[in-house]
Protein backbone atom coordinates (compact mmCIF):
# COMPACT_ATOMS: atom_id res chain seq x y z
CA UNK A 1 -7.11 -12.38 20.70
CA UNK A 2 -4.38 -14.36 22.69
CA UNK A 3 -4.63 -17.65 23.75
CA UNK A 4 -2.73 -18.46 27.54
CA UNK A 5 -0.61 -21.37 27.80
CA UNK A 6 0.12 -22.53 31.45
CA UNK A 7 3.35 -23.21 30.55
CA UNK A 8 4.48 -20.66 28.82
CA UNK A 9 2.52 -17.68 29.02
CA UNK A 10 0.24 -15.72 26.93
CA UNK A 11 0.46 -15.44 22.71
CA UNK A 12 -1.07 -13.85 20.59
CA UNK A 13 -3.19 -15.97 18.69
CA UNK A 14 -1.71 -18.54 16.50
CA UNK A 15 1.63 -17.64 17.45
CA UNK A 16 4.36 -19.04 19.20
CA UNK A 17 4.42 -18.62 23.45
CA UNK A 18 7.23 -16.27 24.24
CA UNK A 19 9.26 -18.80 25.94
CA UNK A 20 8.82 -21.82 23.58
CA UNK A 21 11.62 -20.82 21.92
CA UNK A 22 14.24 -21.82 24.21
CA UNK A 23 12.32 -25.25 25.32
CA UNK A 24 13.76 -28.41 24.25
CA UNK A 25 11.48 -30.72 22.53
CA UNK A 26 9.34 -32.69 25.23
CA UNK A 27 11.57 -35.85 26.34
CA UNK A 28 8.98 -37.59 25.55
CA UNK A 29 9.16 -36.87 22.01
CA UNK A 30 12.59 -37.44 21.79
CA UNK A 31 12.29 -40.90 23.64
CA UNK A 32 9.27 -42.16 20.82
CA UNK A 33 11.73 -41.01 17.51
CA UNK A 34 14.35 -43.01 18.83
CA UNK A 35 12.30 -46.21 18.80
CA UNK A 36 9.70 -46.47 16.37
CA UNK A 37 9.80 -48.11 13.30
CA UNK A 38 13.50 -48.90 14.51
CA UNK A 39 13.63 -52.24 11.52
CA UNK A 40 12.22 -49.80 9.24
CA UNK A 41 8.80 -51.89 9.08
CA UNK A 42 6.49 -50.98 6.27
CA UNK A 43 3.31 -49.96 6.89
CA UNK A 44 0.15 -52.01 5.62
CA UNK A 45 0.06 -51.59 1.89
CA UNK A 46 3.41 -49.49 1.98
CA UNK A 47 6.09 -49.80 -0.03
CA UNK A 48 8.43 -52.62 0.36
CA UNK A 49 11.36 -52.02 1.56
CA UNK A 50 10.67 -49.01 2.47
CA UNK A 51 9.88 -47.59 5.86
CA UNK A 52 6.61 -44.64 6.38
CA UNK A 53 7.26 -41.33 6.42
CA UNK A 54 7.49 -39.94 9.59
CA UNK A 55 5.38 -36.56 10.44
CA UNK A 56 5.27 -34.90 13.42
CA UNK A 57 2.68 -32.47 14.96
CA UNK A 58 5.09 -29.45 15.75
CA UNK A 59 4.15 -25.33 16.31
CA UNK A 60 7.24 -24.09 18.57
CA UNK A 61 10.93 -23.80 16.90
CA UNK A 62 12.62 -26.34 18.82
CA UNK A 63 10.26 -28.89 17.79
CA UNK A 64 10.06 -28.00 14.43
CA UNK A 65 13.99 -28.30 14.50
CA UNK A 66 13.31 -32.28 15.80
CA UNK A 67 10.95 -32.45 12.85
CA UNK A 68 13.21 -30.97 10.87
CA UNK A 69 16.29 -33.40 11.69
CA UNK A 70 14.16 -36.65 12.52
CA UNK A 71 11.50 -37.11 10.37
CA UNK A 72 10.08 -36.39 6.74
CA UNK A 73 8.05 -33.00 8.40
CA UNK A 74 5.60 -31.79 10.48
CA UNK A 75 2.11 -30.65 10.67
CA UNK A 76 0.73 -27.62 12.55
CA UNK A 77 -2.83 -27.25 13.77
CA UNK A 78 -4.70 -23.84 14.18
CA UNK A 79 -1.91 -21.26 12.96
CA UNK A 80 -1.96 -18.25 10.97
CA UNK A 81 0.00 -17.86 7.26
CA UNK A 82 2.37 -15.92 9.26
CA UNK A 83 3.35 -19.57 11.21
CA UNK A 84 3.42 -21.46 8.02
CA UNK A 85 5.92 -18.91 7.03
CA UNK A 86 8.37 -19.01 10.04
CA UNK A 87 8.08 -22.97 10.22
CA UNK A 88 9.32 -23.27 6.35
CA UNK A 89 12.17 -21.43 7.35
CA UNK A 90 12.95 -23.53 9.74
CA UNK A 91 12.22 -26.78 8.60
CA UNK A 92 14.11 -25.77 5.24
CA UNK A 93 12.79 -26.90 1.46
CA UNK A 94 13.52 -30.24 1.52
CA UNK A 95 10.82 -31.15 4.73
CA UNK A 96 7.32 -31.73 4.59
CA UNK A 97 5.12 -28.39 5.92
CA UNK A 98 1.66 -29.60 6.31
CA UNK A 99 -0.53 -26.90 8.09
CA UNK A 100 -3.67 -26.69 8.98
CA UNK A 101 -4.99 -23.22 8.28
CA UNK A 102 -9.13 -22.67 8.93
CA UNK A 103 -11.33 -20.08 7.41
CA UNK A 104 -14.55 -18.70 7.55
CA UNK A 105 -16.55 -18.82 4.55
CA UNK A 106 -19.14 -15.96 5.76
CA UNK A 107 -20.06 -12.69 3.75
CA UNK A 108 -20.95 -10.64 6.61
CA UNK A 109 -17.46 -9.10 8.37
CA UNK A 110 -19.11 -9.04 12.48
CA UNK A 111 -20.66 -12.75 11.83
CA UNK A 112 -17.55 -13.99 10.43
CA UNK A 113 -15.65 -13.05 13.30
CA UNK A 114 -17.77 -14.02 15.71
CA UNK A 115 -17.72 -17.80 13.89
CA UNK A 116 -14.29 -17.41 14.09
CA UNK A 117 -13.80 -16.38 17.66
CA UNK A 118 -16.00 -19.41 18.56
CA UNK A 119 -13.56 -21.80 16.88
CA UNK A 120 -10.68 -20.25 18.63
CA UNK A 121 -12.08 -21.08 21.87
CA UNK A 122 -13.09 -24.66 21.49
């Protein structure tokens, strides 16, 4: 299964495009880390003093790098272990990795992946 990205061309599924690589994080990401929570505000019912950790939604190396070097982590949506894997490397230990990682709880091999193939293309 591969999924296409306008951008960047077809992956397999769950993988990285083939030219993410080499992108730079979106400006616009870039642009939002350098101004939120610039006072460190606390969030409601935070800790004082204190400001929230910061998380960001990243699948492609470059922006796990950003998450990596400007915030407490990142989270990844719709990848396979092999993902989780690659983006620990990069991130390093001392970052947040919080993926999200589906499965199909189905006894029956041809129904399972047709539940799954009907996920994968929503």
């Amino acid at each position: 299964m591969q999924r296409r990205s306008p951008e960047h061309g077809t992956a397999p599924a769950g993988g990285v495009p083939p030219k993410a690589s080499h992108l730079p994080p979106p400006p616009h990401a870039q642009a939002v880390l350098g101004v939120s929570n610039p006072g460190g505000e606390r969030l409601p019912g935070g800790p004082a003093g204190r400001p929230p950790p910061r998380v960001l939604a990243a699948l492609g190396p470059k922006m796990l790098e950003l998450a990596a070097e400007r915030a407490q982590g990142a989270h990844s949506y719709f990848v396979p272990p092999e993902h989780t894997a690659q983006a620990r490397g990069i991130l390093g230990r001392g970052r947040w990795l919080i993926p999200e990682q589906a499965a199909v709880l189905e006894t029956d091999p041809v129904r399972a992946r047709e539940l799954a193939g009907t996920r994968a293309c929503t």
